[in-house]
PDB file of N, CA and C in Angstrom:
ATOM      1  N   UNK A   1      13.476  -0.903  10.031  1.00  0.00           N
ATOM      2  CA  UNK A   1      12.259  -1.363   9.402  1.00  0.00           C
ATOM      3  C   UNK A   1      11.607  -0.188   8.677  1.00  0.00           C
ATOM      4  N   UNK A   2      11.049  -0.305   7.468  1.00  0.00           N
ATOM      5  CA  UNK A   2      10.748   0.530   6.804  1.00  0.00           C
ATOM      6  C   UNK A   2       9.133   0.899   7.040  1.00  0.00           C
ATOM      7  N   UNK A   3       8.887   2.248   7.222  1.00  0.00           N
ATOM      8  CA  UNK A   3       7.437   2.660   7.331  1.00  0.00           C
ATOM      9  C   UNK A   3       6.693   2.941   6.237  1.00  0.00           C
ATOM     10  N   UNK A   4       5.462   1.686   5.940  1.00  0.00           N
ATOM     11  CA  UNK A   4       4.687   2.171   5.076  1.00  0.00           C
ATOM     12  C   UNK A   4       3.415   3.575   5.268  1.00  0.00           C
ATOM     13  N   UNK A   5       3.222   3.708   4.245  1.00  0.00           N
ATOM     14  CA  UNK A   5       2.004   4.863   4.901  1.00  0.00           C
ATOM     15  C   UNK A   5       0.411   3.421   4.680  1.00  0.00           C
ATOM     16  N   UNK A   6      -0.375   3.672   6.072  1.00  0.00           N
ATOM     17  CA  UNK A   6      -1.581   2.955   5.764  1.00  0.00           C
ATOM     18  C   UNK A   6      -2.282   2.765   4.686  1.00  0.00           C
ATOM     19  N   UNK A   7      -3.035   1.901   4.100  1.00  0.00           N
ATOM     20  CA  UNK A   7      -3.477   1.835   3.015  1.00  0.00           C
ATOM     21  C   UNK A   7      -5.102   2.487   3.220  1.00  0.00           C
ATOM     22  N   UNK A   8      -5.782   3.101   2.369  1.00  0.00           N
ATOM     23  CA  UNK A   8      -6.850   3.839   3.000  1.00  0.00           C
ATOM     24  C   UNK A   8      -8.177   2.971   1.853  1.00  0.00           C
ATOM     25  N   UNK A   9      -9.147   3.353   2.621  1.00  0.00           N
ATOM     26  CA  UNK A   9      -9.907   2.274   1.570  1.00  0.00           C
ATOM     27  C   UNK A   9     -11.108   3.701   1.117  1.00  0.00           C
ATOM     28  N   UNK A  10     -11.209   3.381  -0.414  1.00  0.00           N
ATOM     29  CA  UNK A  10     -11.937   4.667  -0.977  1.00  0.00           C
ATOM     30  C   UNK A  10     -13.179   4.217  -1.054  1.00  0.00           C
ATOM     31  N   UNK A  11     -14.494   5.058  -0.871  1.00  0.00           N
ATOM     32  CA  UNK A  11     -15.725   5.003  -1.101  1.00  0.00           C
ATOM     33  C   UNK A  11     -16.028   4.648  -2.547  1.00  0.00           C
ATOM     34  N   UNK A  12     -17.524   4.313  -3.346  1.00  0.00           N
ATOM     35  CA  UNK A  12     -17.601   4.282  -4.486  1.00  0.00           C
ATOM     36  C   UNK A  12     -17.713   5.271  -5.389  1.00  0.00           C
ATOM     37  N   UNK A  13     -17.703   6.788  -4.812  1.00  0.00           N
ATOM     38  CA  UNK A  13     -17.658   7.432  -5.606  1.00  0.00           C
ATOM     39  C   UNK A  13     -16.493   8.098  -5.898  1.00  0.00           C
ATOM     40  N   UNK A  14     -15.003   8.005  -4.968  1.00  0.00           N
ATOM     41  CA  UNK A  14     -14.376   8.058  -4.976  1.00  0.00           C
ATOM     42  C   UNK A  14     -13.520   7.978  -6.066  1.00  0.00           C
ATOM     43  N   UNK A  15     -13.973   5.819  -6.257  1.00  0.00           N
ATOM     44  CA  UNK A  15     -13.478   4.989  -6.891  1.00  0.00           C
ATOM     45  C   UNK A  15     -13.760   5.532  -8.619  1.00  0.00           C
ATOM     46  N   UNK A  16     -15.217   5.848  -8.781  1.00  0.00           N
ATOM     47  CA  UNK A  16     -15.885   5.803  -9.941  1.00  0.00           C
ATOM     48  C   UNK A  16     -14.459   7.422 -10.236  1.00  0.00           C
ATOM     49  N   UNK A  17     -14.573   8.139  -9.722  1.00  0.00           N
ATOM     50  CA  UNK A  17     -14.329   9.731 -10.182  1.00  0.00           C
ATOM     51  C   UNK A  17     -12.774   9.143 -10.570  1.00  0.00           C
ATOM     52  N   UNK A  18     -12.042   8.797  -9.564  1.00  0.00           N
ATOM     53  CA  UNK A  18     -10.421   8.315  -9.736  1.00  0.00           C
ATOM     54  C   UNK A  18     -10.610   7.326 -11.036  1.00  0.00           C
ATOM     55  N   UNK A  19     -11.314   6.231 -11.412  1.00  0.00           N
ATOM     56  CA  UNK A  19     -11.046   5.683 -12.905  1.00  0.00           C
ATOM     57  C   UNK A  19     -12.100   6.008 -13.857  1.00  0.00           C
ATOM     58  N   UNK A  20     -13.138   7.236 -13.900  1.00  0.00           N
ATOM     59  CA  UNK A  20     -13.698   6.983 -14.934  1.00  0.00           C
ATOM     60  C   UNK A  20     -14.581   6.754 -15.357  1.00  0.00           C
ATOM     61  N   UNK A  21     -15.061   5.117 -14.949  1.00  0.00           N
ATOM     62  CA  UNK A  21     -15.796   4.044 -14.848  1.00  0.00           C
ATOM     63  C   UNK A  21     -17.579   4.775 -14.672  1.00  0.00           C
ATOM     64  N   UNK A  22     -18.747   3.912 -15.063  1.00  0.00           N
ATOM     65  CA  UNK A  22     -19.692   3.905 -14.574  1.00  0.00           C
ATOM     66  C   UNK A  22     -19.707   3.267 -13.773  1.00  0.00           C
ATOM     67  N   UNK A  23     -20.986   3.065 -12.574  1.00  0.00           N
ATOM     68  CA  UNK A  23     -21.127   2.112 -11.557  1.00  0.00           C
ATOM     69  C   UNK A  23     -21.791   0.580 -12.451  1.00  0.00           C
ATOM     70  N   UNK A  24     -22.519   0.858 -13.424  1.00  0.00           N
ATOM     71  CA  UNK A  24     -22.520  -0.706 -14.332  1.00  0.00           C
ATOM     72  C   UNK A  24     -21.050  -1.258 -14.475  1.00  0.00           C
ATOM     73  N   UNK A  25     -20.363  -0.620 -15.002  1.00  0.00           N
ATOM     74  CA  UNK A  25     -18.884  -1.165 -15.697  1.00  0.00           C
ATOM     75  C   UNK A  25     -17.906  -1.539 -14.771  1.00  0.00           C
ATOM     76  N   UNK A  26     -17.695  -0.556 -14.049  1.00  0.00           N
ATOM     77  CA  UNK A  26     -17.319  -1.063 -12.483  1.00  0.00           C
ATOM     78  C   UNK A  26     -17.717  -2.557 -11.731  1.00  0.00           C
ATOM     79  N   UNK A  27     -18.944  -2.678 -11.383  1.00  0.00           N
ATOM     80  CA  UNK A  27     -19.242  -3.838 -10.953  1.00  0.00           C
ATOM     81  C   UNK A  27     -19.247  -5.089 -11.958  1.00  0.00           C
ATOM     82  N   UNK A  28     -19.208  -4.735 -13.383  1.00  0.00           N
ATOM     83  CA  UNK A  28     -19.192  -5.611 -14.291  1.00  0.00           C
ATOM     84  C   UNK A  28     -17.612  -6.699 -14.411  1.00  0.00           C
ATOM     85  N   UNK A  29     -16.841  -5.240 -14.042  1.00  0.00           N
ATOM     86  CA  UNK A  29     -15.570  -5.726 -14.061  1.00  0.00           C
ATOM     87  C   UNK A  29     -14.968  -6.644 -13.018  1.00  0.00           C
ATOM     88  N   UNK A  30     -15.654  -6.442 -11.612  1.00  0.00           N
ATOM     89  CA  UNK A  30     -15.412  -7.010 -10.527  1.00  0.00           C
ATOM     90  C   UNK A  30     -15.879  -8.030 -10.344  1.00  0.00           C
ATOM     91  N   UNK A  31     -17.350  -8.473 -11.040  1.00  0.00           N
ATOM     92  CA  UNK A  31     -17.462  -9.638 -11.541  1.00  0.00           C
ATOM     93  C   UNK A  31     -16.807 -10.509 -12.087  1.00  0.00           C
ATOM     94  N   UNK A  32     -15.794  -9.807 -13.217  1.00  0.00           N
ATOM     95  CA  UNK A  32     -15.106 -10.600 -13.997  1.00  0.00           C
ATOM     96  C   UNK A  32     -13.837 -10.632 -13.611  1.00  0.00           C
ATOM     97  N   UNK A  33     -13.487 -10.358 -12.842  1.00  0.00           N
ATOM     98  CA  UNK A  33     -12.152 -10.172 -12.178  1.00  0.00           C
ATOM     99  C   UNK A  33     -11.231  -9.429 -13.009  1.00  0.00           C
ATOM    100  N   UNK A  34     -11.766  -8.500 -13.080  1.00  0.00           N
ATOM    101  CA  UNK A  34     -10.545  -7.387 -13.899  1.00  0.00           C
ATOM    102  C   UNK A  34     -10.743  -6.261 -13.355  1.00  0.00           C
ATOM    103  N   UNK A  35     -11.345  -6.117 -12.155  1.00  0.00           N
ATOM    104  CA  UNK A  35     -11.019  -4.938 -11.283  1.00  0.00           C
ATOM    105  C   UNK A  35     -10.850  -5.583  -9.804  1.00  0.00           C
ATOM    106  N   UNK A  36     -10.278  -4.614  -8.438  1.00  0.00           N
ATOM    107  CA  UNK A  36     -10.195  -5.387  -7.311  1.00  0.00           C
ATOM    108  C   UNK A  36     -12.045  -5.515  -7.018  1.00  0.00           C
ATOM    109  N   UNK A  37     -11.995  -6.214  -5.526  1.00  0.00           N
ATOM    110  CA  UNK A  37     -12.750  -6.989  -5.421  1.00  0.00           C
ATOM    111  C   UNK A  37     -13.372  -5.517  -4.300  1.00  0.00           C
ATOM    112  N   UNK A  38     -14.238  -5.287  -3.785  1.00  0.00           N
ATOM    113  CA  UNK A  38     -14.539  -4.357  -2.520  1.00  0.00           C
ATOM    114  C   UNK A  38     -14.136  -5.437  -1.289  1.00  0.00           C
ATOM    115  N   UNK A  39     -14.110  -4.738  -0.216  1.00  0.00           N
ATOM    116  CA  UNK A  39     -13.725  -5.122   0.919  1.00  0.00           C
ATOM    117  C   UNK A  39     -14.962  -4.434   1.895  1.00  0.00           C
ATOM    118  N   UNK A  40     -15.428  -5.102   2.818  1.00  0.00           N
ATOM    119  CA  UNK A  40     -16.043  -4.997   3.754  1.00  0.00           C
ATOM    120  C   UNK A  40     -15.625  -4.285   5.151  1.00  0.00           C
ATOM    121  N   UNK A  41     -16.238  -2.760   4.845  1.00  0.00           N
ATOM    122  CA  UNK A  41     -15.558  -2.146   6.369  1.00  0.00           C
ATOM    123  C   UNK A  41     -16.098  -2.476   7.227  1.00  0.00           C
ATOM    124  N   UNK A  42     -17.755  -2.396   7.480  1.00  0.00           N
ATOM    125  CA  UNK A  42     -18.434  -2.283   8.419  1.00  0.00           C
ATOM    126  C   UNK A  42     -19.738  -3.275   7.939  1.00  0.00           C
ATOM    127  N   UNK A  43     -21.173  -3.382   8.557  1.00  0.00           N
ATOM    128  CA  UNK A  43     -22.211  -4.205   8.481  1.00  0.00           C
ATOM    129  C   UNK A  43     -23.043  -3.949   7.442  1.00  0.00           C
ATOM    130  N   UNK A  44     -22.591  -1.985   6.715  1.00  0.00           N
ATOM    131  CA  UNK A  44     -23.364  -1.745   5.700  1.00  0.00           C
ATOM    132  C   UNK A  44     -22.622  -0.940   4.982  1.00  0.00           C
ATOM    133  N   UNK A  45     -21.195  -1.234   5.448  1.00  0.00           N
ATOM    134  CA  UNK A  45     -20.763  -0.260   4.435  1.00  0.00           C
ATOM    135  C   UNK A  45     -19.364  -0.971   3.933  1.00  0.00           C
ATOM    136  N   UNK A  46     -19.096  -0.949   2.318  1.00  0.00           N
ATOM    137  CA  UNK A  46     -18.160  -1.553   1.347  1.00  0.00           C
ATOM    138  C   UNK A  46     -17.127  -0.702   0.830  1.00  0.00           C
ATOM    139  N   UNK A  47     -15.453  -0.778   0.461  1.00  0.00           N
ATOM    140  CA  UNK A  47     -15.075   0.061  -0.182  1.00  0.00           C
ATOM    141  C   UNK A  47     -13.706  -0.801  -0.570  1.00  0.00           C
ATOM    142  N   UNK A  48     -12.769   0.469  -1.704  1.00  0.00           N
ATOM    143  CA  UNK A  48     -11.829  -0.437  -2.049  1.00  0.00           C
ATOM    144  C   UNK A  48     -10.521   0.050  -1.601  1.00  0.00           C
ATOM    145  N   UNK A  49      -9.332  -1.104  -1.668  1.00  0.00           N
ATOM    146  CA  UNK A  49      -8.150  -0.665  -0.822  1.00  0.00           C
ATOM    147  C   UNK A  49      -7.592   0.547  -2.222  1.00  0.00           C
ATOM    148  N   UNK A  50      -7.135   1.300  -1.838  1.00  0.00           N
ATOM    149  CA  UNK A  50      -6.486   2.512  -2.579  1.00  0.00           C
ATOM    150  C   UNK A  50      -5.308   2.448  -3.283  1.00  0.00           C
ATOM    151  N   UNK A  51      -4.930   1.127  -2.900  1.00  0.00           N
ATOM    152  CA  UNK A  51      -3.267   0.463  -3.732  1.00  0.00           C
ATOM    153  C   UNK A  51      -3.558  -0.547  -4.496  1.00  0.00           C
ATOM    154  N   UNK A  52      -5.120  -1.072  -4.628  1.00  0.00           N
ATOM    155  CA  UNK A  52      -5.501  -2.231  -5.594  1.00  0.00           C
ATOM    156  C   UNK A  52      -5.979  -1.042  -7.020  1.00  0.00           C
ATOM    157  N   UNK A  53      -6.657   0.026  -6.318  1.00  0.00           N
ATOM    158  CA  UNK A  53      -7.057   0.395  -6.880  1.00  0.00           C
ATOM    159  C   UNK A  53      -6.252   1.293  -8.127  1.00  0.00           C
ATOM    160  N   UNK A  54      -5.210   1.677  -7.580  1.00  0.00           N
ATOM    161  CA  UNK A  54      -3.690   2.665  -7.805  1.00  0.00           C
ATOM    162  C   UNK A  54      -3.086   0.922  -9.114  1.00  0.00           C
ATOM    163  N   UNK A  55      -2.740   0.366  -8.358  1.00  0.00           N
ATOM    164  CA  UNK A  55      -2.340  -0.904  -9.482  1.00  0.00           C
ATOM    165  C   UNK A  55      -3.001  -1.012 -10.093  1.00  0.00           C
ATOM    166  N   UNK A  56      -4.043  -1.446 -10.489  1.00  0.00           N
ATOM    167  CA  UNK A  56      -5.495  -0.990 -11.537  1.00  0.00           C
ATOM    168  C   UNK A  56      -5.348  -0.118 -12.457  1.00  0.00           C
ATOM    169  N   UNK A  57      -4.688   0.994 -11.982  1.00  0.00           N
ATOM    170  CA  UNK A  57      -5.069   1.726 -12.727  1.00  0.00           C
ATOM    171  C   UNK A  57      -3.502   2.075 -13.745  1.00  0.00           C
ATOM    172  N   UNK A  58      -2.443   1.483 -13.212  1.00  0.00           N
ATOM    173  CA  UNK A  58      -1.347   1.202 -13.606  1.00  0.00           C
ATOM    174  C   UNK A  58      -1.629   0.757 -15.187  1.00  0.00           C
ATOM    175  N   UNK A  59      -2.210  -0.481 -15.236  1.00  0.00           N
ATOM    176  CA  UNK A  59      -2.597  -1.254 -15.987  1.00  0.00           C
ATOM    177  C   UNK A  59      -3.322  -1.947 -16.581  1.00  0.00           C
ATOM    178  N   UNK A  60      -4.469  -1.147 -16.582  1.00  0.00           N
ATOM    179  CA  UNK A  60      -5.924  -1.651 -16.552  1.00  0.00           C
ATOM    180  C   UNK A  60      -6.496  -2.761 -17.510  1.00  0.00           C
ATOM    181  N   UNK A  61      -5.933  -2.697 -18.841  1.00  0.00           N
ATOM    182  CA  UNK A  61      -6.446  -3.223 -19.756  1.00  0.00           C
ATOM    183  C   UNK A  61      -5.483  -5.111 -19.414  1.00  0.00           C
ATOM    184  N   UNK A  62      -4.537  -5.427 -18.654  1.00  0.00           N
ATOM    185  CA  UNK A  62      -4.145  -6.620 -18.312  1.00  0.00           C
ATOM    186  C   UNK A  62      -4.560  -7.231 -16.860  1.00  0.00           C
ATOM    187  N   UNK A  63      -5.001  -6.426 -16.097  1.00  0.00           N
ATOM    188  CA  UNK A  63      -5.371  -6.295 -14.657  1.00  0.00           C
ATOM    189  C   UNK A  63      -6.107  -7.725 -14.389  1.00  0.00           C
ATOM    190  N   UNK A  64      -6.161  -8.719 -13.562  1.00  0.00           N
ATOM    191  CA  UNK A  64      -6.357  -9.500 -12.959  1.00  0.00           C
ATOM    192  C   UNK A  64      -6.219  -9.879 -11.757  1.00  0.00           C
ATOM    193  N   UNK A  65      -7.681 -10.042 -10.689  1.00  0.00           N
ATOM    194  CA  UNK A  65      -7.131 -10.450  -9.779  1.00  0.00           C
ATOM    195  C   UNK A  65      -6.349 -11.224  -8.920  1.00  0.00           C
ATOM    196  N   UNK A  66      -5.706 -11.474  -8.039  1.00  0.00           N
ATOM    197  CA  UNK A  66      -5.000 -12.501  -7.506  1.00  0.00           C
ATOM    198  C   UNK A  66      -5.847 -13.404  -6.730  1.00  0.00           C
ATOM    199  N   UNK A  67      -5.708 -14.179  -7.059  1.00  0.00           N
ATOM    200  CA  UNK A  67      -6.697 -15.607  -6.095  1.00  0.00           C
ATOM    201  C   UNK A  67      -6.182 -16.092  -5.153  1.00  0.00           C
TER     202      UNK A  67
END
């Protein structure tokens, strides 16, 4: 069986520095489903998986989420 390495989930500033992005454009996009979605770690705290984010960035300008 093959070992993946865990998927790690990045903070938002993380996210912003790795694509670029403002925090308007960012959330604009996630609105529109052309960036991933955040995920819920904890009761106050949000972040994104690091392989949605990595595919994203593969291909940004066709990027859609999966439903």
């Amino acid at each position: 069986m093959a070992s993946h390495p865990p998927d790690r989930f990045l903070r938002l500033n993380s996210v912003l520095d790795r694509t670029g992005l403002s925090r308007a454009t960012l959330y604009r996009k996630v609105r529109a489903g052309t960036f991933p979605k955040q995920v819920r770690i904890s009761e106050r705290c949000c972040g994104w998986r690091e392989s949605e984010v990595t595919e994203w960035q593969m291909n940004p300008f066709s990027y859609e989420v999966s439903k």
